[in-house]
Protein backbone atom coordinates (compact mmCIF):
# COMPACT_ATOMS: atom_id res chain seq x y z
CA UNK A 1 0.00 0.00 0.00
CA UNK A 2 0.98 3.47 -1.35
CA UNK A 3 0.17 6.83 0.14
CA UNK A 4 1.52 10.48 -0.38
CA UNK A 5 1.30 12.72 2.69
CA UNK A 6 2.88 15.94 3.00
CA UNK A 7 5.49 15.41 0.07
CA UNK A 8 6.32 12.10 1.69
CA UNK A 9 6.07 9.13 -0.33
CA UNK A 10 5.15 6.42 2.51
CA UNK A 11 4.98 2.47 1.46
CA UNK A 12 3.50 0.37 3.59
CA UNK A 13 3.87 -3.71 4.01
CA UNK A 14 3.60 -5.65 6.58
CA UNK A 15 5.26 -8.83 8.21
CA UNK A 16 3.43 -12.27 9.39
CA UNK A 17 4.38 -13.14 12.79
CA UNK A 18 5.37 -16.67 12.93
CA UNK A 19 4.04 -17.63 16.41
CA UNK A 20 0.68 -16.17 16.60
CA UNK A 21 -0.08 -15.46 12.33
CA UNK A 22 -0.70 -11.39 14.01
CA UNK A 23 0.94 -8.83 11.78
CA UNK A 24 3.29 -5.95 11.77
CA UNK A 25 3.52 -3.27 9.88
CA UNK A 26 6.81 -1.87 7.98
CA UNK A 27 6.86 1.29 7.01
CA UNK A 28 9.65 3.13 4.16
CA UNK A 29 9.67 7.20 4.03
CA UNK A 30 10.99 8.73 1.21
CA UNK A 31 11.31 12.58 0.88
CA UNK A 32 13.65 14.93 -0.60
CA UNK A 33 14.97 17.74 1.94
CA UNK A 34 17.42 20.13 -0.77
CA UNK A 35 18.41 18.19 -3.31
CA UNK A 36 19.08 15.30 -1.01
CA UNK A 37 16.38 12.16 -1.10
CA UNK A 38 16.07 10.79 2.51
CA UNK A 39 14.32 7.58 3.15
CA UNK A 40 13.61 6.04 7.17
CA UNK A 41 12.47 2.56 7.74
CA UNK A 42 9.67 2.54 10.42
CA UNK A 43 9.59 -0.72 12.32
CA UNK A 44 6.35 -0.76 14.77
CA UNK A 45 6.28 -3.48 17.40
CA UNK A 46 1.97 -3.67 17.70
CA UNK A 47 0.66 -7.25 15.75
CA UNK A 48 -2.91 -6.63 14.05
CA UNK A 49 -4.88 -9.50 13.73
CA UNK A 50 -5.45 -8.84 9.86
CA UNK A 51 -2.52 -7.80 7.40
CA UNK A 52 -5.42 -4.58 6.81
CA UNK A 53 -5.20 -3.19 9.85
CA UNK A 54 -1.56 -3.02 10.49
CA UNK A 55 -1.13 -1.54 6.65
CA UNK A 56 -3.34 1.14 7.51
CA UNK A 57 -1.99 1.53 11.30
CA UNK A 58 1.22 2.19 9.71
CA UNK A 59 0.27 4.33 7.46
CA UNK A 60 -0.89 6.23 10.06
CA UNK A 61 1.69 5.87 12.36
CA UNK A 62 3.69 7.54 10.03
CA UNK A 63 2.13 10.69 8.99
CA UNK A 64 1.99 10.87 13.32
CA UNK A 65 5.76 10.85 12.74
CA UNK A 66 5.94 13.57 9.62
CA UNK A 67 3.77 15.81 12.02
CA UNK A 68 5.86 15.07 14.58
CA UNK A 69 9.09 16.17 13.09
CA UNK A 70 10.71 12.77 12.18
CA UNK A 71 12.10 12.70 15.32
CA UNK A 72 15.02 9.94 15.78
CA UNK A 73 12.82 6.48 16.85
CA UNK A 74 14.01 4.31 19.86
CA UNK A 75 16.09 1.01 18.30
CA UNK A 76 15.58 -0.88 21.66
CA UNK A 77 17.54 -1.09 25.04
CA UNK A 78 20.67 0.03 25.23
């Protein structure tokens, strides 16, 4: 799933979890800042029960994070 927001281009898939068939979404932003094209990999950790739902959570999800700024995103403990 495609979607344009904010000259972002933002493509959204999504990955089958193995141990309970939920899904996650995975998100790719693409913009240009200058003459520079930037893209950011989104990686939310909330399963959907339908591959639907997390498409269009992450498509949310990420306009939340164009509004926001693109701030940096937590990898995980340190």
């Amino acid at each position: 799933m495609e979607d344009r927001y904010k000259h972002h281009k933002i493509v959204a898939s999504t990955w089958q979890l193995s141990d309970s068939g939920h899904w996650e979404p995975r998100i790719l932003v693409t913009w240009n800042e200058g003459q520079q094209k930037k893209t950011k990999p989104l990686v939310f950790t909330r399963a959907f029960s339908t591959e639907r739902g997390a498409e269009l959570e992450g498509l949310k999800l990420a306009r939340q994070w164009i509004d926001d700024g693109k701030p940096e995103l937590a990898v995980g403990p340190t």
